[in-house]
Structure formats: structure tokens, C-alpha cells
PDB file of N, CA and C in Angstrom:
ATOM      1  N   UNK A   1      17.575  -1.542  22.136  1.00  0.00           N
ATOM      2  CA  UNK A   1      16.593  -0.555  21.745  1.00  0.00           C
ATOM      3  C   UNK A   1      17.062   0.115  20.457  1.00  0.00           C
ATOM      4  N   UNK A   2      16.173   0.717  19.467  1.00  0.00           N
ATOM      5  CA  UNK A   2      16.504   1.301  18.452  1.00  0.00           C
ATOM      6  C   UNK A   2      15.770   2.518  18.503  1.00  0.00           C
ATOM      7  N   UNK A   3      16.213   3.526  17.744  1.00  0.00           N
ATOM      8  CA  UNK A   3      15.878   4.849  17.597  1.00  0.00           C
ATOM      9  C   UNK A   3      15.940   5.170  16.694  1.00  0.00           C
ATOM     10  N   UNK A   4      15.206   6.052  16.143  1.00  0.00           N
ATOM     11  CA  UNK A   4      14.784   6.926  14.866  1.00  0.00           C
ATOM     12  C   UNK A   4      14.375   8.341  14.675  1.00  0.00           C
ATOM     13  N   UNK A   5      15.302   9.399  14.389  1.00  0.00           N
ATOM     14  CA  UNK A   5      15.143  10.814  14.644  1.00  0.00           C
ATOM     15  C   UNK A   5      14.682  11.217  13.036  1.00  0.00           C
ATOM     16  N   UNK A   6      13.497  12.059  13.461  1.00  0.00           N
ATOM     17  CA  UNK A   6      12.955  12.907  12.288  1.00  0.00           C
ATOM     18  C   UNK A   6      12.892  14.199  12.317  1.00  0.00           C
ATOM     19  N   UNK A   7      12.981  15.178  11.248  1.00  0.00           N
ATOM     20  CA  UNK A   7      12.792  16.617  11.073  1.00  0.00           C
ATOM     21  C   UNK A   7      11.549  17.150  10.481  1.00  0.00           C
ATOM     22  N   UNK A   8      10.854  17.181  11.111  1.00  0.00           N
ATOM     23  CA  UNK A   8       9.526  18.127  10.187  1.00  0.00           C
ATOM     24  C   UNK A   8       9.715  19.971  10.468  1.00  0.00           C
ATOM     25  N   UNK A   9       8.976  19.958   9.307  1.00  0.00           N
ATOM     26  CA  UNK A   9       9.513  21.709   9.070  1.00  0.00           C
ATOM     27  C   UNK A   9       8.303  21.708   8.397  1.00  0.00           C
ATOM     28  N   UNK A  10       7.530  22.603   9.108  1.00  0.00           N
ATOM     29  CA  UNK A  10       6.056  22.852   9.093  1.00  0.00           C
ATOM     30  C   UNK A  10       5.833  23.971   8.272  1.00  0.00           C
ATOM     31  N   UNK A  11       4.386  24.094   7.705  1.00  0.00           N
ATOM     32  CA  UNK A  11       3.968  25.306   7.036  1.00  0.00           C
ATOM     33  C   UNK A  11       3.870  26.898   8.579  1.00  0.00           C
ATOM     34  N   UNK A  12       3.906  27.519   7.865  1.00  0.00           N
ATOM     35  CA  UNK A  12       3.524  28.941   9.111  1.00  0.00           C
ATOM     36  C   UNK A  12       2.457  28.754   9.969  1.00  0.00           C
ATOM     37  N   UNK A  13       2.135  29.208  10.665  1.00  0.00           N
ATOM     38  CA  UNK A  13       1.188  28.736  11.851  1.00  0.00           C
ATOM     39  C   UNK A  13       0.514  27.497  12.483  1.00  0.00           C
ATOM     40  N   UNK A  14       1.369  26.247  12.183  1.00  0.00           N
ATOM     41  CA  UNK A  14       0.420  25.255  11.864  1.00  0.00           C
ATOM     42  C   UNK A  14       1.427  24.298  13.292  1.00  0.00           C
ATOM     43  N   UNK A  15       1.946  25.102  14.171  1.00  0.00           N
ATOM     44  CA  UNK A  15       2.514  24.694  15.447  1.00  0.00           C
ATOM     45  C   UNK A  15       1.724  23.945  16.106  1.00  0.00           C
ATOM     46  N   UNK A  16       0.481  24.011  16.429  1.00  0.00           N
ATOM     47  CA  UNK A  16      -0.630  23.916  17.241  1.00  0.00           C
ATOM     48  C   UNK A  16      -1.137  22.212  16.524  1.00  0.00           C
ATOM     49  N   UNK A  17      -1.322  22.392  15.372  1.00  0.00           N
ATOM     50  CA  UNK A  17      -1.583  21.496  14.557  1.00  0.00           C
ATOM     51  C   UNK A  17      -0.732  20.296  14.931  1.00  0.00           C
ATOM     52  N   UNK A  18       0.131  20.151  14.135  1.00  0.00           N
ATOM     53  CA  UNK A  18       1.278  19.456  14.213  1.00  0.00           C
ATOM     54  C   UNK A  18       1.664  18.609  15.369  1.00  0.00           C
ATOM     55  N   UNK A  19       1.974  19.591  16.318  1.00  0.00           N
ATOM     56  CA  UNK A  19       1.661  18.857  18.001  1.00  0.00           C
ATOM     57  C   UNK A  19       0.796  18.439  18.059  1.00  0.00           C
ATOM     58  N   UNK A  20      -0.555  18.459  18.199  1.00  0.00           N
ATOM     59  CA  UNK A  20      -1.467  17.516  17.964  1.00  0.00           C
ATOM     60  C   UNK A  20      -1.665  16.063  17.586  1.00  0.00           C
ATOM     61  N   UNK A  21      -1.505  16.486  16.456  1.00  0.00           N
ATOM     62  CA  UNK A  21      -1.646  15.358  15.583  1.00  0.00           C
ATOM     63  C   UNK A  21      -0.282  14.557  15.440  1.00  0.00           C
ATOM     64  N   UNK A  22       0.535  14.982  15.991  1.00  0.00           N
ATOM     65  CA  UNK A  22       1.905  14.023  16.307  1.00  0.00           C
ATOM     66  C   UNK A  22       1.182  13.423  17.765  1.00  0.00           C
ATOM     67  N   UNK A  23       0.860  13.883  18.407  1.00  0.00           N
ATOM     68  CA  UNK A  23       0.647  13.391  20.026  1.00  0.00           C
ATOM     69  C   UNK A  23      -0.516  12.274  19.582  1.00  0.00           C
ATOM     70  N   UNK A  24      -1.129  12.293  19.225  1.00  0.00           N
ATOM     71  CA  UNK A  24      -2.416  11.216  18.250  1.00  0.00           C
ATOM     72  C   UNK A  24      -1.598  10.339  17.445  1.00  0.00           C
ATOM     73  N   UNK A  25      -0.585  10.010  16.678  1.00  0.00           N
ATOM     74  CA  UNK A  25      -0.131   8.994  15.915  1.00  0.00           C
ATOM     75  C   UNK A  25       0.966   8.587  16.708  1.00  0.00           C
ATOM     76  N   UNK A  26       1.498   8.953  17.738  1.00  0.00           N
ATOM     77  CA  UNK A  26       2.534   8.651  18.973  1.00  0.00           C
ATOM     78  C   UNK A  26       2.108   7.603  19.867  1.00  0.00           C
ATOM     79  N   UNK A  27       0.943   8.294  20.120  1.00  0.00           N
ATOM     80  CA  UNK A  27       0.028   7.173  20.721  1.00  0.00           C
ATOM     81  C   UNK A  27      -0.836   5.501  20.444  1.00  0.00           C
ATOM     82  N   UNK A  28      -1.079   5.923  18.789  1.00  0.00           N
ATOM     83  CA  UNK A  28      -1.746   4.665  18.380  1.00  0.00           C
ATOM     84  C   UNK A  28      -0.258   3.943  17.938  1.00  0.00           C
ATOM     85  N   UNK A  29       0.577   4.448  17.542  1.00  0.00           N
ATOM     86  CA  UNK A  29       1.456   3.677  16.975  1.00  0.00           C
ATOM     87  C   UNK A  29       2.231   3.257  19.019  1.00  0.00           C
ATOM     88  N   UNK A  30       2.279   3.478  19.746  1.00  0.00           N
ATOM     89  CA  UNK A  30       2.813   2.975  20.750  1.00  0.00           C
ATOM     90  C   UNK A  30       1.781   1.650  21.598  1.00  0.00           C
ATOM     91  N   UNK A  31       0.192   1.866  20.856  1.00  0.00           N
ATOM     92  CA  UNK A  31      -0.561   1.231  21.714  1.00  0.00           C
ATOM     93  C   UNK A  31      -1.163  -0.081  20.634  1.00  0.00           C
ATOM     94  N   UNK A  32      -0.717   0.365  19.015  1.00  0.00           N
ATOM     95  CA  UNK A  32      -0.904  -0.128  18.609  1.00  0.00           C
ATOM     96  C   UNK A  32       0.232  -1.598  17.744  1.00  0.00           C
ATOM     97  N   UNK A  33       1.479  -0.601  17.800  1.00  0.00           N
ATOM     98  CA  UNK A  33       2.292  -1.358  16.633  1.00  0.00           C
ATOM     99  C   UNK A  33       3.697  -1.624  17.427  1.00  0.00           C
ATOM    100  N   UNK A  34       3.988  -1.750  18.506  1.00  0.00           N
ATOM    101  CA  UNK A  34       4.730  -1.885  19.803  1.00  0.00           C
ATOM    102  C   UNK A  34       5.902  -0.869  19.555  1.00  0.00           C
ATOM    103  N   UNK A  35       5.590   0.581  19.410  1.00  0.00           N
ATOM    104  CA  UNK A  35       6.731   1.225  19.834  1.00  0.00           C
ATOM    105  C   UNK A  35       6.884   1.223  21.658  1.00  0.00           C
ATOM    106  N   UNK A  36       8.308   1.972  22.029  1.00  0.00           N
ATOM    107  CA  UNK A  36       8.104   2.168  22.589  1.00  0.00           C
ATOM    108  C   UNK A  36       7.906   3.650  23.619  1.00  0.00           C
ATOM    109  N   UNK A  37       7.433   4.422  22.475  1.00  0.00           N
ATOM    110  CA  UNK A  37       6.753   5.629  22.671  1.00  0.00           C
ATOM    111  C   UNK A  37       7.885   6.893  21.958  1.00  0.00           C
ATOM    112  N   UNK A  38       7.926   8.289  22.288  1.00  0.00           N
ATOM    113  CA  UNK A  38       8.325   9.089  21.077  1.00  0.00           C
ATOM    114  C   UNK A  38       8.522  10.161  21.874  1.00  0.00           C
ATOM    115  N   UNK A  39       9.397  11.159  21.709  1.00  0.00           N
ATOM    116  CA  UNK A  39       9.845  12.675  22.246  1.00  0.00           C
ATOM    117  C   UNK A  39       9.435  13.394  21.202  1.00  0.00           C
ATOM    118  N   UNK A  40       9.022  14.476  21.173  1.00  0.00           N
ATOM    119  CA  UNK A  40       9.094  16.014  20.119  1.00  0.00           C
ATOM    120  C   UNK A  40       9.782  17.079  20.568  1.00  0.00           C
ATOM    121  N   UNK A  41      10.451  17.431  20.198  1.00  0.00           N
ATOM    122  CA  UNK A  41      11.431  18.920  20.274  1.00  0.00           C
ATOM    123  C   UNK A  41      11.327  19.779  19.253  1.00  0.00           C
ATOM    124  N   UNK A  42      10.725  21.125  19.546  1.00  0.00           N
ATOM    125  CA  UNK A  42      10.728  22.389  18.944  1.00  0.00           C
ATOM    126  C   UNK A  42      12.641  22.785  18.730  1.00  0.00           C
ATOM    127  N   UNK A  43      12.280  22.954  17.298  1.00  0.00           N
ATOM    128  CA  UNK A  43      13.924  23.142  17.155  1.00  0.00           C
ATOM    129  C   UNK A  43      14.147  24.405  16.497  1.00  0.00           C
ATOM    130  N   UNK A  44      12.878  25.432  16.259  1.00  0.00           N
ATOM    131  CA  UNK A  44      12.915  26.449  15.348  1.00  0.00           C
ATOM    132  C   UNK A  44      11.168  26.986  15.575  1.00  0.00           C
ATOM    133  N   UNK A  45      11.187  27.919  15.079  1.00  0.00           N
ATOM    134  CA  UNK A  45       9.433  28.010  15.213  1.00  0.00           C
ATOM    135  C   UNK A  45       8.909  27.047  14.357  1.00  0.00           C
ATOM    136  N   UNK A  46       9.854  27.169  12.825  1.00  0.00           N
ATOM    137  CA  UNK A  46       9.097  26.251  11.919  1.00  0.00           C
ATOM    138  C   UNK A  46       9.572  24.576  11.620  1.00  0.00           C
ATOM    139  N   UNK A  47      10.561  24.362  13.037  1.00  0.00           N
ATOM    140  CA  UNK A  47      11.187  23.118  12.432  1.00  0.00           C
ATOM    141  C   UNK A  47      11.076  22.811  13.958  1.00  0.00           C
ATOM    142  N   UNK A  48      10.672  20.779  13.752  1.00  0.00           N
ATOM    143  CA  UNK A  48      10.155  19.814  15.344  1.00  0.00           C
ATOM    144  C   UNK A  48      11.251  18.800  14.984  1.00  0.00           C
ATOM    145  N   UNK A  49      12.295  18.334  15.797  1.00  0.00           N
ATOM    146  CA  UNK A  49      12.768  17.076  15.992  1.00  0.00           C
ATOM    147  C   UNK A  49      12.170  15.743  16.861  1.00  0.00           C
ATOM    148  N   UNK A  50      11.717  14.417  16.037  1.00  0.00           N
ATOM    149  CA  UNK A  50      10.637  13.277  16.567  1.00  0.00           C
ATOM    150  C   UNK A  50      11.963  12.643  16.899  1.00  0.00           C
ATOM    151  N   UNK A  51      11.743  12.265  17.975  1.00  0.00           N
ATOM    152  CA  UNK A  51      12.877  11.035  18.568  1.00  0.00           C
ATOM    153  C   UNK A  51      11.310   9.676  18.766  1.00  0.00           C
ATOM    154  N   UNK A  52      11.882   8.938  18.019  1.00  0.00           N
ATOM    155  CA  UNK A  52      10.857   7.046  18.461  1.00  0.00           C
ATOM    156  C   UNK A  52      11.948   6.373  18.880  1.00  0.00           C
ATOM    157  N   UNK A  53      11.593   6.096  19.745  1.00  0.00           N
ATOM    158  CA  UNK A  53      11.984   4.234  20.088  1.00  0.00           C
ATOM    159  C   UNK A  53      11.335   3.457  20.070  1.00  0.00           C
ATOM    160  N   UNK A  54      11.895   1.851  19.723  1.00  0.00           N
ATOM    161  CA  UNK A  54      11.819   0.739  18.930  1.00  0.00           C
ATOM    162  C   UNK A  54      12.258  -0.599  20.599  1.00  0.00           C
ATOM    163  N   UNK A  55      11.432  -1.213  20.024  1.00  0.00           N
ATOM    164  CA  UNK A  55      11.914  -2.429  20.736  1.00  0.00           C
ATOM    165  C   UNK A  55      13.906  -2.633  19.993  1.00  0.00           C
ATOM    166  N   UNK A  56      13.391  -2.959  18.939  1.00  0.00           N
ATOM    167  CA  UNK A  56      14.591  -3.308  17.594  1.00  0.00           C
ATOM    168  C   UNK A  56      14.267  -2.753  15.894  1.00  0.00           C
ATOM    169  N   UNK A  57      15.057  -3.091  15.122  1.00  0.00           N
ATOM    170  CA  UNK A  57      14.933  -2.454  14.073  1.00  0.00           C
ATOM    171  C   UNK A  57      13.693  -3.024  13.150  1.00  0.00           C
ATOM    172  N   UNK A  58      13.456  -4.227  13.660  1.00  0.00           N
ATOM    173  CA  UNK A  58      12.264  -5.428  12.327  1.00  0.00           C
ATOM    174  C   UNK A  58      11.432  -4.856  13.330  1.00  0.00           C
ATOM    175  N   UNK A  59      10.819  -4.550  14.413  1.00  0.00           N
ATOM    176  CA  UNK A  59       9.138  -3.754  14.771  1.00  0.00           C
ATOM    177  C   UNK A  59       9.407  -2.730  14.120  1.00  0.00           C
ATOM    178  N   UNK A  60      10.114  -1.951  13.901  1.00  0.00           N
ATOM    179  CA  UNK A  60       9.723  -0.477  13.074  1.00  0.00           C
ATOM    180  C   UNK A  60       9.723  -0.738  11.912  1.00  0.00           C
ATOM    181  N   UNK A  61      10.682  -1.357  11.259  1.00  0.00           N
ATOM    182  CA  UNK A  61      10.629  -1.580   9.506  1.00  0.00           C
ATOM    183  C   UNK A  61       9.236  -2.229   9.711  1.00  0.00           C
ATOM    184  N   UNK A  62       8.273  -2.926  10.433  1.00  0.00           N
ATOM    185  CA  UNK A  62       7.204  -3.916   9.866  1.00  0.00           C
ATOM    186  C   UNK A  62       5.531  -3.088  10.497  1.00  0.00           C
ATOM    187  N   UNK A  63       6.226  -2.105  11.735  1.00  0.00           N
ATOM    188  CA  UNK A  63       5.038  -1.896  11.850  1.00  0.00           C
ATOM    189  C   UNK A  63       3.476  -1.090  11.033  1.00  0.00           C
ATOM    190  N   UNK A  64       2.606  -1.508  10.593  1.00  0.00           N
ATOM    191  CA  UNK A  64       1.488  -1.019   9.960  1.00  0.00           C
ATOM    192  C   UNK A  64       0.111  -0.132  11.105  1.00  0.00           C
ATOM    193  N   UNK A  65       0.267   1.066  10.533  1.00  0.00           N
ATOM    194  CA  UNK A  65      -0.866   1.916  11.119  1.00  0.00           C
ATOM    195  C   UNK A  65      -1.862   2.001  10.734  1.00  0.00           C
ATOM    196  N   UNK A  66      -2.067   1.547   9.288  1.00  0.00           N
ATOM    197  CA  UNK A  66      -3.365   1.926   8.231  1.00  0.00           C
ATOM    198  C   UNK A  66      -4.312   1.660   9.370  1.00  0.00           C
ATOM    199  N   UNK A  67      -4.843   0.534  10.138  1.00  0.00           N
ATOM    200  CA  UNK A  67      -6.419   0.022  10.159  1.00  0.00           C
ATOM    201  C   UNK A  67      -6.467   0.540  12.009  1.00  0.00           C
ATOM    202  N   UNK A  68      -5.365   1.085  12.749  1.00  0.00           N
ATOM    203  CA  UNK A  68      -5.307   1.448  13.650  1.00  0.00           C
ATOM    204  C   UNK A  68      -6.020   2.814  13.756  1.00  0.00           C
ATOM    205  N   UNK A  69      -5.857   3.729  12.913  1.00  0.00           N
ATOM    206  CA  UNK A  69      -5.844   5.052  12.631  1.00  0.00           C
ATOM    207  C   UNK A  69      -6.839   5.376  11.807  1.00  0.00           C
ATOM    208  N   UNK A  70      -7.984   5.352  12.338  1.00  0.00           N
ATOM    209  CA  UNK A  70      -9.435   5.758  11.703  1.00  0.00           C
ATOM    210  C   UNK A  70      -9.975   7.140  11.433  1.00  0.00           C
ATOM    211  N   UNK A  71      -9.272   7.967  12.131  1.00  0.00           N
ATOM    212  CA  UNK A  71      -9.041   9.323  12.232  1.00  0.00           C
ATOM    213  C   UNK A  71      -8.348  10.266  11.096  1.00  0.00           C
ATOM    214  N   UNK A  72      -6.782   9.240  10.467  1.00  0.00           N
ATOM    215  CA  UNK A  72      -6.217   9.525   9.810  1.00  0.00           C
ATOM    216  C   UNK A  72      -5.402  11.076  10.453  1.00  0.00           C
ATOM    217  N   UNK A  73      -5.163  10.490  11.449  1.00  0.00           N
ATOM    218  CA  UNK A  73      -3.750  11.381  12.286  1.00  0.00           C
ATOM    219  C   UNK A  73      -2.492  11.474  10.857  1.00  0.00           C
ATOM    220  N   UNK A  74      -2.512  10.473  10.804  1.00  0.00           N
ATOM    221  CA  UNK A  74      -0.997  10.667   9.687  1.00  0.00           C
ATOM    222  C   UNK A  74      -1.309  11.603   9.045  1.00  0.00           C
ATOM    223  N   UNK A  75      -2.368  11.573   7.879  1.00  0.00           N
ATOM    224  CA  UNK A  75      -2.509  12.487   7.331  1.00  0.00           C
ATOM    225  C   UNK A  75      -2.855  14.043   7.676  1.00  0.00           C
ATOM    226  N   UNK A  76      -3.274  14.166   8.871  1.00  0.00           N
ATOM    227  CA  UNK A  76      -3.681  15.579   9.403  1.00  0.00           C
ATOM    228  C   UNK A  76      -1.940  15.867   9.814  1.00  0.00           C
ATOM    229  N   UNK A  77      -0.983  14.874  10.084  1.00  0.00           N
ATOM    230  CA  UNK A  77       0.448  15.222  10.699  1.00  0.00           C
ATOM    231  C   UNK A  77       0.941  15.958   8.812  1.00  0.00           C
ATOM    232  N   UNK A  78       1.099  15.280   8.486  1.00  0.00           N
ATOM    233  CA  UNK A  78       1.917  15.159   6.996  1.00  0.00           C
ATOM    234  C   UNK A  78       1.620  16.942   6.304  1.00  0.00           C
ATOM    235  N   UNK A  79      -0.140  16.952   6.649  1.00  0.00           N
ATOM    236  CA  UNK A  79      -0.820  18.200   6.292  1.00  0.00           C
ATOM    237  C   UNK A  79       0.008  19.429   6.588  1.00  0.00           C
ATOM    238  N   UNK A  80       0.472  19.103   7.713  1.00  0.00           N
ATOM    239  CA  UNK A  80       1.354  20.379   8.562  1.00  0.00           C
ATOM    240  C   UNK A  80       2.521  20.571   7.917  1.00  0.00           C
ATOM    241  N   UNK A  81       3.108  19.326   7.454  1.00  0.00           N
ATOM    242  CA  UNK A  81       4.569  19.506   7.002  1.00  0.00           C
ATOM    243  C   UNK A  81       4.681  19.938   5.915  1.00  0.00           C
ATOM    244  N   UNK A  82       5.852  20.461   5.567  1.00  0.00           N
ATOM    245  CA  UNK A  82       6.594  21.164   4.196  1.00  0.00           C
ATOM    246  C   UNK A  82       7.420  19.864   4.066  1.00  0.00           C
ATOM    247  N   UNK A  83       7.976  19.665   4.951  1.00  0.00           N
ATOM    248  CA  UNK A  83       8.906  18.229   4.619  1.00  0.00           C
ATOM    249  C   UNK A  83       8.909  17.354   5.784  1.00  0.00           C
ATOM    250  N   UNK A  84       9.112  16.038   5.552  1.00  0.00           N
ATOM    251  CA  UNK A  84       9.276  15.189   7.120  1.00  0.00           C
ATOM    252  C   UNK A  84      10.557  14.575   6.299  1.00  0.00           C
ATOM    253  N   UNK A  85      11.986  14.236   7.449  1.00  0.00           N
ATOM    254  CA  UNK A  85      13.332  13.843   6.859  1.00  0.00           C
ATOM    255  C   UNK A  85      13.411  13.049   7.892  1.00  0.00           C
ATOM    256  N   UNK A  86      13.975  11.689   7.752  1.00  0.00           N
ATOM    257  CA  UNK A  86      14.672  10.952   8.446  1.00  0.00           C
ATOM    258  C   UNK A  86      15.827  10.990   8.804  1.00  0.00           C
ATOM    259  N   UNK A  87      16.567  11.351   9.972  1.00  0.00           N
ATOM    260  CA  UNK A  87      17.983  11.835  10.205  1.00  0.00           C
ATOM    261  C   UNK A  87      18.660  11.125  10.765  1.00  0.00           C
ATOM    262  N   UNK A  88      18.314  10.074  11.393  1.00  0.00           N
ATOM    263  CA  UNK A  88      19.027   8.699  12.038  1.00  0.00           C
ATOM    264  C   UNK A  88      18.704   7.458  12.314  1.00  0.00           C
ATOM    265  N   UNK A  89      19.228   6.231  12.247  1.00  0.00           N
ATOM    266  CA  UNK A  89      18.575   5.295  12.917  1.00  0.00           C
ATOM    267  C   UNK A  89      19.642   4.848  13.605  1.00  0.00           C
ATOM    268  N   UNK A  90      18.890   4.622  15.070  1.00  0.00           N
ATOM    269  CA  UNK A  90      20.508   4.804  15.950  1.00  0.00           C
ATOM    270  C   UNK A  90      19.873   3.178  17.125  1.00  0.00           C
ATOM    271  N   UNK A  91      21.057   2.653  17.323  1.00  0.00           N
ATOM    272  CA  UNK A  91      21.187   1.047  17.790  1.00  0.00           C
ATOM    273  C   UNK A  91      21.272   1.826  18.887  1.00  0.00           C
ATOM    274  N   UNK A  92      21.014   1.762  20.744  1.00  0.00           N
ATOM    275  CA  UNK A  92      21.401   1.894  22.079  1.00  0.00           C
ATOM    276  C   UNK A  92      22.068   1.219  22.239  1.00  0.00           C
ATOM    277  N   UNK A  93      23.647   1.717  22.699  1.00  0.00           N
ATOM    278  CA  UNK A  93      24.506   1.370  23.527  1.00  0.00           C
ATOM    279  C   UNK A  93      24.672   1.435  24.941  1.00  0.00           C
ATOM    280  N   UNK A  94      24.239   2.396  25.339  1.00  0.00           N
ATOM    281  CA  UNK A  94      24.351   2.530  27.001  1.00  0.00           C
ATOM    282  C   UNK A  94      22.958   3.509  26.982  1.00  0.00           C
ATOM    283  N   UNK A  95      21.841   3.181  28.252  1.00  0.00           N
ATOM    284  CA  UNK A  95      20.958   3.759  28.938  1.00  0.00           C
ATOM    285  C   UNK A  95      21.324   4.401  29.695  1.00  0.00           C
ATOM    286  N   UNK A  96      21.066   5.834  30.204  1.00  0.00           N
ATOM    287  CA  UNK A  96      21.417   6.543  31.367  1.00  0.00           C
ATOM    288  C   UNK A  96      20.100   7.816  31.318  1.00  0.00           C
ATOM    289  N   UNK A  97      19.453   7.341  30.568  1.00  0.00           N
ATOM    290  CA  UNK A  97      18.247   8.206  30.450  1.00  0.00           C
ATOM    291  C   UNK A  97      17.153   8.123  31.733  1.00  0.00           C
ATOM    292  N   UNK A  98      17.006   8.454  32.476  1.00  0.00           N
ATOM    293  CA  UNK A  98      15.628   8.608  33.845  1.00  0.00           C
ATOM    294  C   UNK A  98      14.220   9.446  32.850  1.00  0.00           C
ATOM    295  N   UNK A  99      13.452   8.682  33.329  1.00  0.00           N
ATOM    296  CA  UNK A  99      12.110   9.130  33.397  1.00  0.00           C
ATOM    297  C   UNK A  99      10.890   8.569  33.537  1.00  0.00           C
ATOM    298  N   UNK A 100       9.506   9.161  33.472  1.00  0.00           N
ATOM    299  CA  UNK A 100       8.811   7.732  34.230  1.00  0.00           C
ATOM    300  C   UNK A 100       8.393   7.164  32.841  1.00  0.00           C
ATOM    301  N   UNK A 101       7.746   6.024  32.707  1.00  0.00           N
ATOM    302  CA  UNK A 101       7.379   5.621  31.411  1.00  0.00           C
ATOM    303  C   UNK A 101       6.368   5.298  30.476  1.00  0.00           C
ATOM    304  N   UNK A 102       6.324   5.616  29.445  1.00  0.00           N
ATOM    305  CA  UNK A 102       5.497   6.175  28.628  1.00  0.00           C
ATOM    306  C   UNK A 102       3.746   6.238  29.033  1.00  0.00           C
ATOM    307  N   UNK A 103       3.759   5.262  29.162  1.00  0.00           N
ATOM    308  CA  UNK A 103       2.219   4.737  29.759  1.00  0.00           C
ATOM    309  C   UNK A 103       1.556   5.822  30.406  1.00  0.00           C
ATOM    310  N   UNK A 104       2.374   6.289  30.960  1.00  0.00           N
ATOM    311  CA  UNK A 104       2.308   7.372  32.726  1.00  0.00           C
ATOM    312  C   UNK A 104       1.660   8.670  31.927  1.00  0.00           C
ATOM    313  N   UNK A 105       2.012   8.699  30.741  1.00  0.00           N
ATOM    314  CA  UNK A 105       1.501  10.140  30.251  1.00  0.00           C
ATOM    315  C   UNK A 105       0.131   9.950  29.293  1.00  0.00           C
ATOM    316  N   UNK A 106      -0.213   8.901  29.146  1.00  0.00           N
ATOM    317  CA  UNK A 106      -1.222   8.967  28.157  1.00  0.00           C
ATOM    318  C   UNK A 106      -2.433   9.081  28.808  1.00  0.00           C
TER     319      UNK A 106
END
């Protein structure tokens, strides 16, 4: 499995937003481009940590959202941000994570 942690650091009030429209591109990109689905963590009022997982590293480097995303979630996500940073891309070594799976919540 592969992983990929991001930092967005949002404009002022735009909490509501953001969650949103992350929960909307979480989804098409899991139903669409084979993730295998995504965490958000409030890390500040104005700053969210995105955890994705990946089958492996070539589905994420290749996956395309353009024609999935008619809505243009990305762009209503991006809207929110002051910055989006990529902070890791991390290979799984050992699983010890429980929970039910992704599917279960959509």
C-alpha cells in the first residue's frame, strides 16, 4: 500500500467548505481512479491533514479525475485553500490499523 499526506491551510471561515468538497473528490477519486479511500484531520482551525491510500505508487502518479468530476469538486476544494503541500509519500510496512472499510461510509 502507498500513502500520501497533504496540508491544506484554508482561507478564514471556509471549514465547512473544504470538508465538503474534500468528502466529494475522496469519493470520485476512490470510485473512480482506484484509490483506496482518504482520512482528513483538523490540525488547526485553519490547517486539515489528507492522509490517501494507494493500491501502489503508478495508480496515484497515473490517476486522472478531469472527466470523472463534472461538478468540479477540485476546484471548489483548491477555492478553500491558501496552500495545499505535499508532506509524504510513504510505502506500508506493517498494517495494524482496524476499521471497517471504506465502502461502508459512502
Amino acid at each position: 500500500m502507498f500513502t500520501v499526506s497533504y496540508r491544506f491551510t484554508i482561507h478564514p471561515q471556509q471549514n465547512e467548505a473544504l470538508e465538503g468538497a474534500w468528502k466529494e473528490v475522496t469519493k470520485l477519486i476512490y470510485q473512480h481512479c482506484g484509490s483506496l479511500g482518504s482520512r482528513l484531520y483538523k490540525a488547526s482551525e485553519d490547517s486539515y491533514i489528507g492522509i490517501a491510500q494507494w493500491p501502489d505508487k503508478a495508480t496515484w502518479e497515473t490517476y486522472d479525475l478531469t472527466e470523472a468530476d463534472p461538478n468540479d469538486w477540485r476546484a471548489k476544494m483548491r477555492a478553500c485553500c491558501i496552500s495545499t503541500e505535499k508532506l509524504d509519500e510513504l510505502e506500508l510496512i506493517h498494517d495494524l490499523w482496524a476499521e471497517k472499510p471504506f465502502h461502508e461510509h459512502l
